[in-house]
Protein backbone atom coordinates (compact mmCIF):
# COMPACT_ATOMS: atom_id res chain seq x y z
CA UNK A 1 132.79 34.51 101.35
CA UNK A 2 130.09 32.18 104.04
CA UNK A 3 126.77 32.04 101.94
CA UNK A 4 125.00 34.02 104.61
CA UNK A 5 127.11 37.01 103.74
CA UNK A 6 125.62 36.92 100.32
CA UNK A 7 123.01 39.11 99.04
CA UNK A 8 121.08 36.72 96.71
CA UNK A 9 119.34 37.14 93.20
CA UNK A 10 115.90 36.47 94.89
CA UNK A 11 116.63 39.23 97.67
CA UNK A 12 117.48 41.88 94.85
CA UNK A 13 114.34 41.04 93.29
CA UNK A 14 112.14 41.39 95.91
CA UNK A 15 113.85 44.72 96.70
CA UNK A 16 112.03 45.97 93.38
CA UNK A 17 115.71 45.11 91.67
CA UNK A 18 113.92 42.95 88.73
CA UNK A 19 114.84 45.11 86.13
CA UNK A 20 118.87 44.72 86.52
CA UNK A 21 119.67 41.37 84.69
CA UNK A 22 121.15 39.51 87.33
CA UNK A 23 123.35 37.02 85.58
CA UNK A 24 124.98 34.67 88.55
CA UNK A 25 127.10 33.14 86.02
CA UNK A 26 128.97 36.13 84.87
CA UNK A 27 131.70 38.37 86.53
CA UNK A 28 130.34 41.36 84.04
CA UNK A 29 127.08 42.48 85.82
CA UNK A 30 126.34 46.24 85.35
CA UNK A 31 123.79 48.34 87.77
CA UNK A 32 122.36 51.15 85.93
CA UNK A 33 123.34 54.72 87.78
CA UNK A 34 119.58 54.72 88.92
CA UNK A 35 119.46 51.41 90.97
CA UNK A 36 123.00 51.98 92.70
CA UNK A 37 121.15 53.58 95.87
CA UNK A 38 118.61 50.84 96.01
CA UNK A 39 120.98 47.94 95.88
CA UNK A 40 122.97 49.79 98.66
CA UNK A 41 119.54 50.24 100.86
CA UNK A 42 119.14 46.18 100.08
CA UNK A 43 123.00 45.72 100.89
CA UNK A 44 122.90 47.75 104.48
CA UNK A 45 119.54 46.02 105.34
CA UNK A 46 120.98 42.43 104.75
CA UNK A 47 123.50 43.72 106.98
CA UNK A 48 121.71 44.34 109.59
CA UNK A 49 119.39 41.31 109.36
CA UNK A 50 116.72 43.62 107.66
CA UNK A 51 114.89 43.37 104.15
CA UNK A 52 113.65 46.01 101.87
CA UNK A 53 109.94 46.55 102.00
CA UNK A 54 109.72 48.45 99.03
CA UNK A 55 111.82 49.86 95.70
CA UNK A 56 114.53 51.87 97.46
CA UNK A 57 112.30 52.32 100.81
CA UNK A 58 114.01 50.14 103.75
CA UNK A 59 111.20 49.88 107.17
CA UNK A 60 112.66 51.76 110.44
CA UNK A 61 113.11 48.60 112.55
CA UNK A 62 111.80 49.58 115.71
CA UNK A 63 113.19 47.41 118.99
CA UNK A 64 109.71 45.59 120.08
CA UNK A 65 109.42 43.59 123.79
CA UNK A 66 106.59 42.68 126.53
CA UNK A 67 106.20 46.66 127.50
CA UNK A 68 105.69 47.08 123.99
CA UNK A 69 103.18 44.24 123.96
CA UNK A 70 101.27 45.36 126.86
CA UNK A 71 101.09 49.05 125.76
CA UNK A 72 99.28 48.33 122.68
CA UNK A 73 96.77 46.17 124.22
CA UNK A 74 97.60 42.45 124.97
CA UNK A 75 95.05 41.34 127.63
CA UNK A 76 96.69 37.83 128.13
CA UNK A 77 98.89 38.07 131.38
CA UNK A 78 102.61 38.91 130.99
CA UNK A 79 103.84 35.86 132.94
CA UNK A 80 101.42 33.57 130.32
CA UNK A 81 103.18 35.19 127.24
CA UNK A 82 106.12 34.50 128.21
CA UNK A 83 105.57 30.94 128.98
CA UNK A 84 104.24 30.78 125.24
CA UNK A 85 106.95 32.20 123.99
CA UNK A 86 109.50 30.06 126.08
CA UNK A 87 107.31 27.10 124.48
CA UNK A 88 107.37 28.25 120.76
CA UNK A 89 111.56 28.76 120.99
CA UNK A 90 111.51 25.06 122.24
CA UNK A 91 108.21 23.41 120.07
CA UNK A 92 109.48 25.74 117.13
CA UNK A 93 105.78 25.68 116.03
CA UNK A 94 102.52 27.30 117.67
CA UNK A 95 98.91 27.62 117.32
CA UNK A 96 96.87 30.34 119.00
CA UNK A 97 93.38 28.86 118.79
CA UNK A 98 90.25 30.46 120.33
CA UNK A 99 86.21 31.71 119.55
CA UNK A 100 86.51 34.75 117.12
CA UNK A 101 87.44 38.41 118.36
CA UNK A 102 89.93 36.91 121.11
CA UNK A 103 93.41 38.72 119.10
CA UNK A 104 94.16 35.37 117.25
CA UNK A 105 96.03 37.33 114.46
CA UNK A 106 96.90 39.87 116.39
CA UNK A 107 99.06 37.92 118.89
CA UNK A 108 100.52 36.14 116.26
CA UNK A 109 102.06 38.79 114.67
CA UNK A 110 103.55 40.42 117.97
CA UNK A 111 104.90 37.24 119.02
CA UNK A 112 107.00 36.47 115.99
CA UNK A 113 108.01 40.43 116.58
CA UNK A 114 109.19 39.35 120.54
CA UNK A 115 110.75 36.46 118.92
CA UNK A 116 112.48 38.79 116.57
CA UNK A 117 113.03 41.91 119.16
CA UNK A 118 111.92 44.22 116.80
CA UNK A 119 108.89 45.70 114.44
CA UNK A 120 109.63 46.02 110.77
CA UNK A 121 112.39 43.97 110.67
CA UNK A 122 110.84 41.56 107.60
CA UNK A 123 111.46 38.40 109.85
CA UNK A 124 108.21 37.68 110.58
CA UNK A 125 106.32 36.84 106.93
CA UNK A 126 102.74 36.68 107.15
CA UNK A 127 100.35 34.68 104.82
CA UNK A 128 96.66 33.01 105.07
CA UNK A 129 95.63 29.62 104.33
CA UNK A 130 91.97 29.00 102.33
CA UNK A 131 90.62 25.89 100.46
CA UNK A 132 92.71 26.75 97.30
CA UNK A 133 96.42 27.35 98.63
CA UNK A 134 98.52 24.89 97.30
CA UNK A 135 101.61 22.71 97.66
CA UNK A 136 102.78 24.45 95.15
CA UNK A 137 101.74 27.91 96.35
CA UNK A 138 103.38 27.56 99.66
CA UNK A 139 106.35 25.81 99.30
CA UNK A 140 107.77 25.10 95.55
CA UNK A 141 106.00 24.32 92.60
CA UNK A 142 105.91 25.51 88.58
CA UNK A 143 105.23 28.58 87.30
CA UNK A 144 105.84 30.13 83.80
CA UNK A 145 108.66 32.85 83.46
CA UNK A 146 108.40 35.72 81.27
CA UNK A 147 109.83 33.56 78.53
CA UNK A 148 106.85 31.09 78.27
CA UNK A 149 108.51 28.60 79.90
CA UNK A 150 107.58 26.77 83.06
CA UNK A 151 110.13 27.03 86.12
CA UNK A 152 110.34 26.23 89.42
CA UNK A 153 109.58 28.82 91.87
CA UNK A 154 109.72 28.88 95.83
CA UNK A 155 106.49 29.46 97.56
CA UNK A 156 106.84 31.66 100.68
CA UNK A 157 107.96 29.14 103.09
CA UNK A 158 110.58 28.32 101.37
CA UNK A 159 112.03 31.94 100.66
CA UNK A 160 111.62 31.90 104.72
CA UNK A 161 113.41 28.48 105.09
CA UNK A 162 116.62 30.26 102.72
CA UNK A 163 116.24 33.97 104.87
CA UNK A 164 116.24 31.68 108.35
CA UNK A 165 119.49 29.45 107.15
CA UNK A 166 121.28 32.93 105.69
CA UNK A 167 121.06 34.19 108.88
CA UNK A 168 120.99 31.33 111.49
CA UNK A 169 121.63 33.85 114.37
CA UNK A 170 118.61 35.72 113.84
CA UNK A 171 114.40 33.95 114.10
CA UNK A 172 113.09 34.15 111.17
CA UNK A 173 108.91 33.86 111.54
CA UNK A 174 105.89 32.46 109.49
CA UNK A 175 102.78 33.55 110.60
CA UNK A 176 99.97 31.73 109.22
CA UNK A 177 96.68 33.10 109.25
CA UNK A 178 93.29 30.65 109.89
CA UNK A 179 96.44 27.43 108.92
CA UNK A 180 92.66 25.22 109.36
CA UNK A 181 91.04 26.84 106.61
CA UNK A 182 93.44 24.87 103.92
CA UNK A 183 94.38 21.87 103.92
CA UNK A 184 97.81 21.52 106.24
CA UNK A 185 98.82 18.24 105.84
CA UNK A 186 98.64 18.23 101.83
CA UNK A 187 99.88 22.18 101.78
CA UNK A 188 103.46 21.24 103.75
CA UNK A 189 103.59 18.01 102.57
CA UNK A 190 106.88 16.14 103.23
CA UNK A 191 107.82 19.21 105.51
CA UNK A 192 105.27 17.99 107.79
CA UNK A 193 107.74 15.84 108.90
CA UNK A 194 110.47 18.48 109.25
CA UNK A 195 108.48 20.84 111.15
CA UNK A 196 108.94 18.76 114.00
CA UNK A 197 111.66 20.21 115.88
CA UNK A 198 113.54 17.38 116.88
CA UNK A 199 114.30 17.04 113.27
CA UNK A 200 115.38 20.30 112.91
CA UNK A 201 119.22 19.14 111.56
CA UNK A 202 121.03 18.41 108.43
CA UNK A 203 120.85 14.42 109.44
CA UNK A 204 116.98 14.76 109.13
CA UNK A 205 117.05 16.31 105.41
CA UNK A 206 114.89 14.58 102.66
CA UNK A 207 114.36 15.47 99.49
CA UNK A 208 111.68 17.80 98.07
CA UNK A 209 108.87 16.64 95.74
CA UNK A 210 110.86 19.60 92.99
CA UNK A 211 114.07 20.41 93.47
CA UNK A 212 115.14 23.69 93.69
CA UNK A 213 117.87 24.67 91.25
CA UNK A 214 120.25 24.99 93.58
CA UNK A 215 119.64 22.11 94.79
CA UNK A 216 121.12 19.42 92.00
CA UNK A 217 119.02 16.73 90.15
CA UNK A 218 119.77 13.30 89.96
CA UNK A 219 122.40 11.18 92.55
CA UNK A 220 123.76 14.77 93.79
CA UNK A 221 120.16 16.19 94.63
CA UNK A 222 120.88 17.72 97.88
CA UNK A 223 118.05 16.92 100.49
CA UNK A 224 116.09 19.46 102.67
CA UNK A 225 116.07 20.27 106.56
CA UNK A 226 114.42 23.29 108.35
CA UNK A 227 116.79 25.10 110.50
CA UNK A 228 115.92 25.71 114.05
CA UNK A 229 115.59 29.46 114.00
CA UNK A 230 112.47 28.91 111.73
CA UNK A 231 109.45 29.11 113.76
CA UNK A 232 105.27 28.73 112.22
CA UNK A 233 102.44 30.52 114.27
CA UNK A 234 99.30 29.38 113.20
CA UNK A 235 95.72 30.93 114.37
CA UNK A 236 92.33 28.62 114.50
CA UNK A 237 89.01 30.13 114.74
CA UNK A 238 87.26 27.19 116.96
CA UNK A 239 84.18 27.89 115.32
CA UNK A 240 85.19 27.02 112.21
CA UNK A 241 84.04 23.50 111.29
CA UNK A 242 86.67 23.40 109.17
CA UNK A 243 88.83 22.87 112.23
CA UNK A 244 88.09 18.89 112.19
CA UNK A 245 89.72 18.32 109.43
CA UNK A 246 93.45 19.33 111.04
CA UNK A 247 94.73 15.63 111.33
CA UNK A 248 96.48 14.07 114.13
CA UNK A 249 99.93 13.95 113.35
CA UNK A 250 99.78 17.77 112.10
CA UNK A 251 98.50 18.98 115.55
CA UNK A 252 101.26 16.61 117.30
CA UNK A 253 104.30 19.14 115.89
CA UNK A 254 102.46 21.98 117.19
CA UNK A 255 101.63 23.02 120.85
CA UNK A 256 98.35 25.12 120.96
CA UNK A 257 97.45 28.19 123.18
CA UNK A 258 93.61 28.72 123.43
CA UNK A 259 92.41 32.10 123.89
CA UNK A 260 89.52 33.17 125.13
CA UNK A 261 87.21 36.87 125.63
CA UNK A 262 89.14 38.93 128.18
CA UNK A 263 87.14 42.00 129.50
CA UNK A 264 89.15 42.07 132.73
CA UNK A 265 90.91 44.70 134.33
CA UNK A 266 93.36 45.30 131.91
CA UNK A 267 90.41 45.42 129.10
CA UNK A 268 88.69 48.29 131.59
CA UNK A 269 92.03 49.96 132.08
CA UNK A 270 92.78 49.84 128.11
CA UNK A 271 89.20 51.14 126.53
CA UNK A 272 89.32 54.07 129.79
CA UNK A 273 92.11 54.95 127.91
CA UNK A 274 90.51 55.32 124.56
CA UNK A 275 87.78 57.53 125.45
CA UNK A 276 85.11 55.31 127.18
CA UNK A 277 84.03 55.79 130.68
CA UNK A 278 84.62 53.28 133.10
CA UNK A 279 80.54 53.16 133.94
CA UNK A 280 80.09 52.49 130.25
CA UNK A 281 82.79 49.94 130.17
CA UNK A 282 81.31 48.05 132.75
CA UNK A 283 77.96 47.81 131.08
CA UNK A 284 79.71 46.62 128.29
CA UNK A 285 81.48 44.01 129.92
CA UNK A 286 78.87 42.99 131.58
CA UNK A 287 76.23 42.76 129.13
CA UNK A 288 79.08 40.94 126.70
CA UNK A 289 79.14 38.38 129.50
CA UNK A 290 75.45 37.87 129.56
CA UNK A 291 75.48 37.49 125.92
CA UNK A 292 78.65 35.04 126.12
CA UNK A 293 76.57 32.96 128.66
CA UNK A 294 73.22 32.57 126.19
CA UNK A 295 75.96 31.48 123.77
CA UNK A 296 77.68 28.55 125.82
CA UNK A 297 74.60 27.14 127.02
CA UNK A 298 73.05 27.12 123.39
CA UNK A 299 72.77 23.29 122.26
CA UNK A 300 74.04 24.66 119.08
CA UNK A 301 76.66 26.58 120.03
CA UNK A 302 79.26 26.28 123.29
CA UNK A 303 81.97 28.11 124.53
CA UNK A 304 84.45 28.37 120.85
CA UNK A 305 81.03 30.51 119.71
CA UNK A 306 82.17 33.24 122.36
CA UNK A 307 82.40 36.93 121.54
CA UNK A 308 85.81 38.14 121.96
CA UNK A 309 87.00 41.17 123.18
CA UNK A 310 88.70 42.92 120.15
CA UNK A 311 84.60 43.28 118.95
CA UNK A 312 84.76 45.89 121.49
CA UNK A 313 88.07 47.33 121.97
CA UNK A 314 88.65 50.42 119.64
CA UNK A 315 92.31 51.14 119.17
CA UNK A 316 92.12 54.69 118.77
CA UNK A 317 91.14 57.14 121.12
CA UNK A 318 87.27 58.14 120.98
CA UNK A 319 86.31 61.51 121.05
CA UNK A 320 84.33 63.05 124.10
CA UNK A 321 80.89 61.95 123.74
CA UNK A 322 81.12 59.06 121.09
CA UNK A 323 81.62 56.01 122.97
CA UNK A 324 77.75 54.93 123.25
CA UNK A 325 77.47 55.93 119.22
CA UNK A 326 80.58 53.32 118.61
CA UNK A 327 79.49 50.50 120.86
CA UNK A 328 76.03 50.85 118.62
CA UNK A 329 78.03 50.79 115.84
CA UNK A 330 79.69 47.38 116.81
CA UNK A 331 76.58 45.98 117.46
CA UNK A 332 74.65 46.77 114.18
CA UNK A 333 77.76 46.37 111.90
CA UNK A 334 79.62 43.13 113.25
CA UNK A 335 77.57 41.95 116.52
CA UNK A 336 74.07 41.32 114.39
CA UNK A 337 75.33 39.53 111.35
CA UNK A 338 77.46 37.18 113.28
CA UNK A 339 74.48 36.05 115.91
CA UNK A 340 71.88 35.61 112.95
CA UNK A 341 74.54 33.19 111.50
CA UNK A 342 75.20 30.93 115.12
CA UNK A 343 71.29 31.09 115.14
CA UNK A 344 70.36 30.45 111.56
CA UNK A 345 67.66 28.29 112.34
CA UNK A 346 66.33 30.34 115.08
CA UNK A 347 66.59 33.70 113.94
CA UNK A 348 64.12 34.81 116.66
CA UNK A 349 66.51 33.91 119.49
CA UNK A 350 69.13 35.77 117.73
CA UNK A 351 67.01 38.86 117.56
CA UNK A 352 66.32 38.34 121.54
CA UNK A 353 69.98 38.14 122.08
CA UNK A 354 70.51 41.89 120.14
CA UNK A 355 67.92 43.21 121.98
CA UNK A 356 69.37 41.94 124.85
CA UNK A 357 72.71 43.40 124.22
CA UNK A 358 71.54 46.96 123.64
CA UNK A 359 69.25 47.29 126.19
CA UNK A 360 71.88 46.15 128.56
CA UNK A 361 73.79 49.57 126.97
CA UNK A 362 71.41 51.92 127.77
């Protein structure tokens, strides 16, 4: 039977299928009456290019495409999405980078759903970088099994790189949350080189720092390539300082998308929607923008210190009368903290610029 038929061991297990001993060496395996219905819900989802979420609990895929997109709130132009998705199916990899509250995240996760053409499908694995993932953590390294005994394990991006070669007619996504906060070069290490996607193919395989064990050892160690329906999305908050330390030849396999605060028409359209006024909408807008000018003409702070729009977009529908209450909300919960830390040093300007803000509310 082609490999990418196969249900594997690790697919079982992260069905919630750890308890069957899975013995790949024997022709003798028994599945206890009470895990029949869950290997058949992992069975019919590998099928169908799908993966359990849960024990015995496969997600309703849900077809996803640019209507979709738009209906739940994208504020970047349709035409621009879909040039960034007809660059990420050629680049292969993709960084959305932008001053916070502009939908880093948020984007990311719907575009590796377009890529995919549905919700829920478990194609698009999500996962966020900080100063202590690993090497080891991300792709393969050691860890000890329940006997005591150290073994190698596959980090996320590898279990991606096995789902994406299983089933080479379907994208299979990594989304990486804030990929500056780590360290990128030393987290992918030699698959720096294989992200590129002109070395997406078997003649550009090397070998892996640790083998996998199905992988050999020795002269008949089988080398590594990333297929080409494996695709990274990456988000950057610009004002993170932590951004400078992305090297050069990591930001070369990547081609970057900055976003920036959108309170346009669609923004006004989307928030009418949700229970706030258009007058009050356009006093927010407004006084955002009057706010987001103080910032970029700061000598400590530019335009990557912009507030975005999602600080002020609620996703679910206000109720009559609550809209001014929210905004004020926003402003004392998220909108005060984050000025007193651009102007740390000046915490009287900061206090001007709240001020500012709500009187422009009123």
């Amino acid at each position: 039977m082609p490999r990418e038929r196969l249900l594997t061991i690790e697919a079982l297990k992260a069905a919630g299928l750890e308890a069957v001993r899975w013995n790949p060496q024997s022709s003798g395996t028994q599945i206890p009456p009470q895990f029949v219905a869950q290997v058949e819900a992992a069975w019919q989802a590998h099928l169908e290019g799908r993966t359990v979420a849960t024990a015995g609990s496969v997600s309703a895929v849900e077809p996803y495409g640019l209507d979709d997109l738009e209906a739940e709130g994208c504020f970047v132009p349709r035409a621009r999405v879909e040039a960034i998705v007809g660059r990420l199916r050629s680049k292969k990899n993709l960084i959305l980078q932008g001053p916070p509250g502009t939908g880093k995240t948020w984007l990311a996760k719907r575009l590796g759903d377009l890529l995919v053409g549905h919700r829920h499908s478990g194609r698009v694995r999500v996962v966020q970088f900080h100063p202590n993932v690993s090497y080891e953590d991300f792709v393969r390294g050691y860890r000890p099994g329940s006997d005591g005994k150290l073994r190698i394990v596959d980090g996320l991006f590898m279990e991606a790189v096995k789902a994406a070669k299983a089933r080479p007619e379907l994208p299979m996504v990594v989304v990486i949350e804030e990929i500056n906060r780590g360290n990128p070069a030393q987290v992918f290490g030699e698959l720096l080189t294989l992200l590129e996607s002109s070395k997406r193919n078997p003649e550009s395989a090397i070998e892996l720092t640790y083998a996998g064990p199905d992988e050999g050892q020795g002269e008949l160690r089988q080398a590594v390539h990333l297929p080409e329906n494996l695709f990274v999305i990456g988000t950057m908050n610009t004002a993170d300082r932590s951004i400078a330390m992305v090297d050069i030849a990591f930001r070369r396999r990547f081609t970057f998308e900055n976003l920036r605060p959108a309170l346009d028409e669609a923004w006004l359209s989307f928030v009418e929607r949700h229970g706030v006024s258009r007058a009050l909408a356009n006093q927010v807008r407004n006084a955002v923008e009057s706010l987001n000018d103080a910032i970029r003409s700061a000598k400590t702070l530019g335009p990557d210190y912009c507030l975005g729009h999602s600080f002020f977009t609620p996703h679910d529908r206000l109720e009559d009368g609550a809209a001014q209450a929210w905004f004020d909300g926003v402003i004392e919960a998220e909108v005060t903290s984050l000025l007193s830390e651009y102007w740390f040093d000046d915490p009287e300007s900061a206090k001007r610029a709240v001020a500012a803000l709500r009187e422009a509310l009123r």
